[in-house]
C-alpha atoms as a PDB file:
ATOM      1  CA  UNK A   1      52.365  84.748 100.252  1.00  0.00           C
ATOM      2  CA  UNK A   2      54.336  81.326  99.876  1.00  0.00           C
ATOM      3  CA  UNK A   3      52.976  81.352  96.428  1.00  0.00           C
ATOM      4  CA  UNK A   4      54.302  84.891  95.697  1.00  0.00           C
ATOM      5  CA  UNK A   5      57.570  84.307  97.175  1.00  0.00           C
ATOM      6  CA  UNK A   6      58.118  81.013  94.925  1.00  0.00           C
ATOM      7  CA  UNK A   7      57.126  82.668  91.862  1.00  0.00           C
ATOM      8  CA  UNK A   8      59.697  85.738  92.376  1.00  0.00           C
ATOM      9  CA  UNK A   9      62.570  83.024  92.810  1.00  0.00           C
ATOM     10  CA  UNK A  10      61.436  81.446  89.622  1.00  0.00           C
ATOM     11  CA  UNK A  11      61.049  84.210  87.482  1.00  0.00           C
ATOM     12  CA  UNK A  12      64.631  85.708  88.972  1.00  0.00           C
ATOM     13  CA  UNK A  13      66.465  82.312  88.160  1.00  0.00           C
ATOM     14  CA  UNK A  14      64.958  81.736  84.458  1.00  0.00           C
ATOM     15  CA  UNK A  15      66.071  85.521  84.194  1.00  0.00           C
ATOM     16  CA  UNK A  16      69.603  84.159  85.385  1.00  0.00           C
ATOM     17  CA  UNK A  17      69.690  81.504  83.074  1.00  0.00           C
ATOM     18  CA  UNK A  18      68.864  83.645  80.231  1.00  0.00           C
ATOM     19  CA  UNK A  19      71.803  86.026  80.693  1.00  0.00           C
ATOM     20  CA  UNK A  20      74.011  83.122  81.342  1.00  0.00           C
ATOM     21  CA  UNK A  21      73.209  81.189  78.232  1.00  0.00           C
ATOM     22  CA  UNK A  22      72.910  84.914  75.934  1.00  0.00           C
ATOM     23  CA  UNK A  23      76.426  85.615  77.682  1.00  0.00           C
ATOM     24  CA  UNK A  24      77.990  82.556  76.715  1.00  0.00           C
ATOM     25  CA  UNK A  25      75.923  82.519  73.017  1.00  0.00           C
ATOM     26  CA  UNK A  26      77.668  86.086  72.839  1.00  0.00           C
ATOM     27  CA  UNK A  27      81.415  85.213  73.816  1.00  0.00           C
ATOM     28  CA  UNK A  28      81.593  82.888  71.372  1.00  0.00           C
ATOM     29  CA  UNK A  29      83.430  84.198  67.710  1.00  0.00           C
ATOM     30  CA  UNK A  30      82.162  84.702  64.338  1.00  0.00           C
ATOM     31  CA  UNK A  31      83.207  82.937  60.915  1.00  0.00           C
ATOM     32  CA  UNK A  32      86.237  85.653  60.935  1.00  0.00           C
ATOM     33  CA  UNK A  33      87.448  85.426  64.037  1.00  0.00           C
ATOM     34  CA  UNK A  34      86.320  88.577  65.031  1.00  0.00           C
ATOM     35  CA  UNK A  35      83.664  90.019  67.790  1.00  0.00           C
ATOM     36  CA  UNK A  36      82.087  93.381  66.893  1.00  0.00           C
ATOM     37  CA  UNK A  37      81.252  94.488  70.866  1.00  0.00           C
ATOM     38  CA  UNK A  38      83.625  94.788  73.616  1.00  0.00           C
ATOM     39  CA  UNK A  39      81.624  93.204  76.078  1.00  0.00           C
ATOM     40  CA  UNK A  40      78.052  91.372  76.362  1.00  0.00           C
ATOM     41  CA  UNK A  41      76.301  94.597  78.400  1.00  0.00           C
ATOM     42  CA  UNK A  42      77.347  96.927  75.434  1.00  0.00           C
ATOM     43  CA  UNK A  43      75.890  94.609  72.824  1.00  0.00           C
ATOM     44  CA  UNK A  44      73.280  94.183  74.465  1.00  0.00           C
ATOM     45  CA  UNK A  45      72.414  98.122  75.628  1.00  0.00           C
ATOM     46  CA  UNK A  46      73.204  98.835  71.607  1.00  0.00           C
ATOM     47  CA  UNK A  47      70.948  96.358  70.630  1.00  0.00           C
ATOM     48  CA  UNK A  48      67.936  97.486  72.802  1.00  0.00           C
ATOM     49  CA  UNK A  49      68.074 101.014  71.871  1.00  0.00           C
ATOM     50  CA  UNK A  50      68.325 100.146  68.131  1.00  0.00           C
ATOM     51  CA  UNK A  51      64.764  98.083  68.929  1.00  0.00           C
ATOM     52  CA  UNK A  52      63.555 100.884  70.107  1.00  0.00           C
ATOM     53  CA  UNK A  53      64.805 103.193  67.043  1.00  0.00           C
ATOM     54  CA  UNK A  54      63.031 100.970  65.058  1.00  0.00           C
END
């Protein structure tokens, strides 16, 4: 159970980690100057549905 417990922690915080370094990779600008999403979740949602299109 210990062993359960530990890995659902884990798995939770490298899932944390991701979206904070993605979030961070996202907020930064282009060459122009310009950002083509309003927000990370958008980009994101957009980007996972045109995956799927695909």
């Amino acid at each position: 159970m210990e062993i359960l417990i530990k890995g659902i922690v884990f798995l939770l915080l490298g899932f944390g980690l991701r979206y904070w370094i993605n979030r961070r990779k996202f907020n930064r600008r282009n060459v122009a100057g310009l950002e083509g999403f309003s927000n990370y979740e958008k980009a994101t949602f957009i980007n996972f549905i045109e995956r799927i299109g695909k």
